[in-house]
N, C-alpha and C. Protein backbone atom coordinates (compact mmCIF):
# COMPACT_ATOMS: atom_id res chain seq x y z
N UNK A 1 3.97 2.07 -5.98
CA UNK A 1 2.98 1.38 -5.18
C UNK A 1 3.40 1.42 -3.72
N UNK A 2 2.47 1.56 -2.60
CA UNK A 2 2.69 1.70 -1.16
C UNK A 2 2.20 0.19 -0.88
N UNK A 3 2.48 0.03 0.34
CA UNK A 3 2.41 -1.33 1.21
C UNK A 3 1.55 -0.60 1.76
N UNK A 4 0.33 -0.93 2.20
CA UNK A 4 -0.82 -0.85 3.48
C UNK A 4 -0.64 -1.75 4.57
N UNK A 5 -1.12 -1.59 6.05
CA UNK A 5 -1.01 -2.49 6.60
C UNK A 5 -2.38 -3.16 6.32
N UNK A 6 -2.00 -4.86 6.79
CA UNK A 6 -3.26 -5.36 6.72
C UNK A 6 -4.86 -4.61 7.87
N UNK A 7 -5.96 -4.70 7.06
CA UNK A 7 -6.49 -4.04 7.21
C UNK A 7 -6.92 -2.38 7.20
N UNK A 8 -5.88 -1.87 6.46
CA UNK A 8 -5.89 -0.54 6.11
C UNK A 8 -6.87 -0.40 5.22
N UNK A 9 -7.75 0.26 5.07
CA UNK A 9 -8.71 0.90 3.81
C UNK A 9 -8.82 2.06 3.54
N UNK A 10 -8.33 2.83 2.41
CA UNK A 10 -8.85 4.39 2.19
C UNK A 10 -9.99 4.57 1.07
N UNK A 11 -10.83 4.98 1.31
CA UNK A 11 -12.03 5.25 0.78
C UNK A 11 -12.58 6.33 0.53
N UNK A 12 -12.54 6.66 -1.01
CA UNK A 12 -13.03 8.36 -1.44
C UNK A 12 -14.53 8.06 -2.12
N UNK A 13 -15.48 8.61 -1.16
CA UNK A 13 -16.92 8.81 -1.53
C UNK A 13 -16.67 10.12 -2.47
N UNK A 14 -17.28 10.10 -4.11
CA UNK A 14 -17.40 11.18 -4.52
C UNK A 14 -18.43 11.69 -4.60
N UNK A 15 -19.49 11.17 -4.51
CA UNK A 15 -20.68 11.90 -4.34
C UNK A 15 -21.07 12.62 -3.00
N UNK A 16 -20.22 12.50 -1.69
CA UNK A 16 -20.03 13.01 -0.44
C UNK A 16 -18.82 14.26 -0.56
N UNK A 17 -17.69 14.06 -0.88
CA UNK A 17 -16.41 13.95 -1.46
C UNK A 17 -15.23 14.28 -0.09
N UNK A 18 -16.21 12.89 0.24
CA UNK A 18 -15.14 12.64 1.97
C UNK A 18 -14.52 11.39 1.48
N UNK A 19 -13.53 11.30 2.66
CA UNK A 19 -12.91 9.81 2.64
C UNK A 19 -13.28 8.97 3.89
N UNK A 20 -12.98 8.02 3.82
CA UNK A 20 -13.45 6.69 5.03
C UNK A 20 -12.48 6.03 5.10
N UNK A 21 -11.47 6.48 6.32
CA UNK A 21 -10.50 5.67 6.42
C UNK A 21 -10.66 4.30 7.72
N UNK A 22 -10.25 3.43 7.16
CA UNK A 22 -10.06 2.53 8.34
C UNK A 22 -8.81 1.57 9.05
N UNK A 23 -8.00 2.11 10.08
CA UNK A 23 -6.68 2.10 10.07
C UNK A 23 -6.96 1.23 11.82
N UNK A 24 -6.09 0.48 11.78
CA UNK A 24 -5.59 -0.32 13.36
C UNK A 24 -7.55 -0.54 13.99
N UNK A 25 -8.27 -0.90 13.21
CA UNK A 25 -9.36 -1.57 13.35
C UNK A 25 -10.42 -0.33 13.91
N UNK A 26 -9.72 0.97 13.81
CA UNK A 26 -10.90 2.52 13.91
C UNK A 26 -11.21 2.31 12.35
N UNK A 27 -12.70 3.08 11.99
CA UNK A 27 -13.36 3.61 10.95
C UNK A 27 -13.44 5.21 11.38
N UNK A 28 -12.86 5.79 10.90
CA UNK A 28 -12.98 7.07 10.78
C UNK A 28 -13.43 8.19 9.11
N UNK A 29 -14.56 8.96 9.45
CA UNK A 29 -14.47 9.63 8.03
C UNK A 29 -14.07 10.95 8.15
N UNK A 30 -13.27 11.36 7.15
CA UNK A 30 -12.50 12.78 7.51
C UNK A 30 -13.71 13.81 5.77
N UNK A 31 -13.94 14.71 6.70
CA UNK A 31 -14.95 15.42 5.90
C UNK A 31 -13.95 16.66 5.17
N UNK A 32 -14.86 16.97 4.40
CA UNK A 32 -14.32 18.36 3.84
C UNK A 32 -14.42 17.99 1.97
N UNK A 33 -14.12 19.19 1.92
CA UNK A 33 -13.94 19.06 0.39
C UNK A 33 -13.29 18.86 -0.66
N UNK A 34 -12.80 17.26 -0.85
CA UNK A 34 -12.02 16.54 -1.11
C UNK A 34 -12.49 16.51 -2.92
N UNK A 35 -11.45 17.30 -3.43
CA UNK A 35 -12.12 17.23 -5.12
C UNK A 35 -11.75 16.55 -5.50
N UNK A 36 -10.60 15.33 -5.36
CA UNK A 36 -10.61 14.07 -6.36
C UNK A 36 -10.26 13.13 -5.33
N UNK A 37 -10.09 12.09 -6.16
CA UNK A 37 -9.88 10.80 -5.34
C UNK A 37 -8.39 10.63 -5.26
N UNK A 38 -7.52 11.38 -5.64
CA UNK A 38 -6.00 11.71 -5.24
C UNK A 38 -5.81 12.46 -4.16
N UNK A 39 -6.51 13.50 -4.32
CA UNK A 39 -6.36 14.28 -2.65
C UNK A 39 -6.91 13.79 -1.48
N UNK A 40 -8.12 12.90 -1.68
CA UNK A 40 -8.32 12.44 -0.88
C UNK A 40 -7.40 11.13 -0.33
N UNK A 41 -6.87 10.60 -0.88
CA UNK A 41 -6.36 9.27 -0.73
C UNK A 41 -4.91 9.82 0.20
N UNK A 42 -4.25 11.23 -0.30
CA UNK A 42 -3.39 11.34 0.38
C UNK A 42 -3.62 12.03 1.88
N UNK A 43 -4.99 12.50 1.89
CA UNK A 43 -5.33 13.01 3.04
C UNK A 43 -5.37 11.78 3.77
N UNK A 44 -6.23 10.67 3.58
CA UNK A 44 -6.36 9.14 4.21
C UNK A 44 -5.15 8.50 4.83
N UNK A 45 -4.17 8.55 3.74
CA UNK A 45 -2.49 8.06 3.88
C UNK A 45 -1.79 9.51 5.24
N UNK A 46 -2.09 10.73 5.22
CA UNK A 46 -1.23 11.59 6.04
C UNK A 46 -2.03 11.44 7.46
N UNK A 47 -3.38 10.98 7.50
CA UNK A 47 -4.14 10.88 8.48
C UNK A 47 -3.43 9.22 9.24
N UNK A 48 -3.34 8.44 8.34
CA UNK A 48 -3.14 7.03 9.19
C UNK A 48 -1.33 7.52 9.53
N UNK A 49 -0.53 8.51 8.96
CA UNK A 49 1.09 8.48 9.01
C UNK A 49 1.00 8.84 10.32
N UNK A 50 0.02 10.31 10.60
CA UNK A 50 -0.17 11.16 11.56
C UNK A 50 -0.22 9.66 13.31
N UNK A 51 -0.73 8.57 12.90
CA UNK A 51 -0.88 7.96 13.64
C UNK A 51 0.06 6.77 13.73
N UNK A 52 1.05 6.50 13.20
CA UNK A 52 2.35 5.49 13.07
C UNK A 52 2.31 4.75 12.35
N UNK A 53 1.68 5.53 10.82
CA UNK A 53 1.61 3.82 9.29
C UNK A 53 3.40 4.35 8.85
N UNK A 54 3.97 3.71 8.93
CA UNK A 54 5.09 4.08 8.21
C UNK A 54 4.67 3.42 6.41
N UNK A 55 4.92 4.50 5.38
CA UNK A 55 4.25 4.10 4.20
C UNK A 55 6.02 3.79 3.60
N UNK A 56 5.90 2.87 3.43
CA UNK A 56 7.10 2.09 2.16
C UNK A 56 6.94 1.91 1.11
N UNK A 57 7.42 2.31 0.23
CA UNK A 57 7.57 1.76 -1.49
C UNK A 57 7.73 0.45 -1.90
N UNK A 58 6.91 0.14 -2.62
CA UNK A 58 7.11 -1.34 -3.13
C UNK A 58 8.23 -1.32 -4.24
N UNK A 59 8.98 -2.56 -3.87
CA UNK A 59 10.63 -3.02 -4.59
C UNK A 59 9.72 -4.01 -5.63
N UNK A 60 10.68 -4.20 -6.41
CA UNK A 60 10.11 -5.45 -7.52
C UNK A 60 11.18 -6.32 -6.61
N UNK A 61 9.84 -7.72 -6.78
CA UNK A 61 10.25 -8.67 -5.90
C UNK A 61 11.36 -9.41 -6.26
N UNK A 62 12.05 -9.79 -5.26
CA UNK A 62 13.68 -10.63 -6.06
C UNK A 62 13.52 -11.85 -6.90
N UNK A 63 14.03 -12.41 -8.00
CA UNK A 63 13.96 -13.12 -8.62
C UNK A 63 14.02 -15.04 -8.22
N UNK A 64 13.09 -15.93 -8.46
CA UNK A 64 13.51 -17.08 -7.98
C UNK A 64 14.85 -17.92 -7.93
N UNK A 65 15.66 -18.11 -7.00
CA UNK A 65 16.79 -18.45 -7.12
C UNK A 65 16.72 -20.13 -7.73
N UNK A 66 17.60 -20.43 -8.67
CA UNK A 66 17.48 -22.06 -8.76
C UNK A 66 17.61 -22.74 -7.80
N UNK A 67 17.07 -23.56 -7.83
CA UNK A 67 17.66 -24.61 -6.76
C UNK A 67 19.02 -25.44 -7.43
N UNK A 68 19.59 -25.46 -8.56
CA UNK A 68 20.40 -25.71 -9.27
C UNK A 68 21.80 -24.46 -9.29
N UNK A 69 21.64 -23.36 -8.47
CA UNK A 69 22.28 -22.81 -8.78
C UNK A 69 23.12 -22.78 -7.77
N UNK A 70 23.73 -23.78 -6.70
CA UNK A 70 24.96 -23.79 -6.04
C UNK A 70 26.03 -24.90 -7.36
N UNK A 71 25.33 -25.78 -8.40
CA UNK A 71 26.64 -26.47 -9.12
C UNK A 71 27.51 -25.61 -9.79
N UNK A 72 28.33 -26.43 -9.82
CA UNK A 72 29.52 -25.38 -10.86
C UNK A 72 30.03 -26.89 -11.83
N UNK A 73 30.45 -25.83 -13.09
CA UNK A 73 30.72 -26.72 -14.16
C UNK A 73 29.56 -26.79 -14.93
N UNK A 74 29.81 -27.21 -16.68
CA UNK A 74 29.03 -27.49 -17.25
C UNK A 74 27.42 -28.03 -17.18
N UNK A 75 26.74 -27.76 -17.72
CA UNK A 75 25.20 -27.92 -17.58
C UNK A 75 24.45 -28.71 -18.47
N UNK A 76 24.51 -30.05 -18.38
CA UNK A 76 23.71 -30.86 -19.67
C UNK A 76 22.33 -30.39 -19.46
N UNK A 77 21.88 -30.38 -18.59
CA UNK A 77 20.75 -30.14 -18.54
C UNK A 77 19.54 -28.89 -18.72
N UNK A 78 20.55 -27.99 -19.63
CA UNK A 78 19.88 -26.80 -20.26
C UNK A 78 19.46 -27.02 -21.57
């Protein structure tokens, strides 16, 4: 999974078989002949990079720390 910035949208019309990107508050549609909604999406994503989206991978988020977990010693309360 990628992080978008807020307000990022990539949009594959298939019955057009353009995309509609909308990046840093431009709407732009990039034409051509986009045969699935994978190629297009990465055309959308290399079009907003081309312009400074740095795309990051999503981490699985860190786990809730206890709030119990600075005691030390036994635990009645498990």
């Amino acid at each position: 999974m990628k992080y978008y910035e807020p307000g990022m949208r990539i949009i594959y019309d298939p019955s057009k078989r353009e995309v509609t990107v909308t990046f840093r508050g431009r709407r732009t549609t990039l034409t051509g002949e986009f045969a699935s909604e994978v190629i297009g999406r990465e055309a959308g994503e290399a079009y907003c990079r081309s312009r400074g989206w740095k795309d990051m991978v999503a981490t699985a988020p860190m786990p809730p720390k206890s709030l119990l977990a600075h005691r030390k010693g036994p635990r009645p309360y498990l």
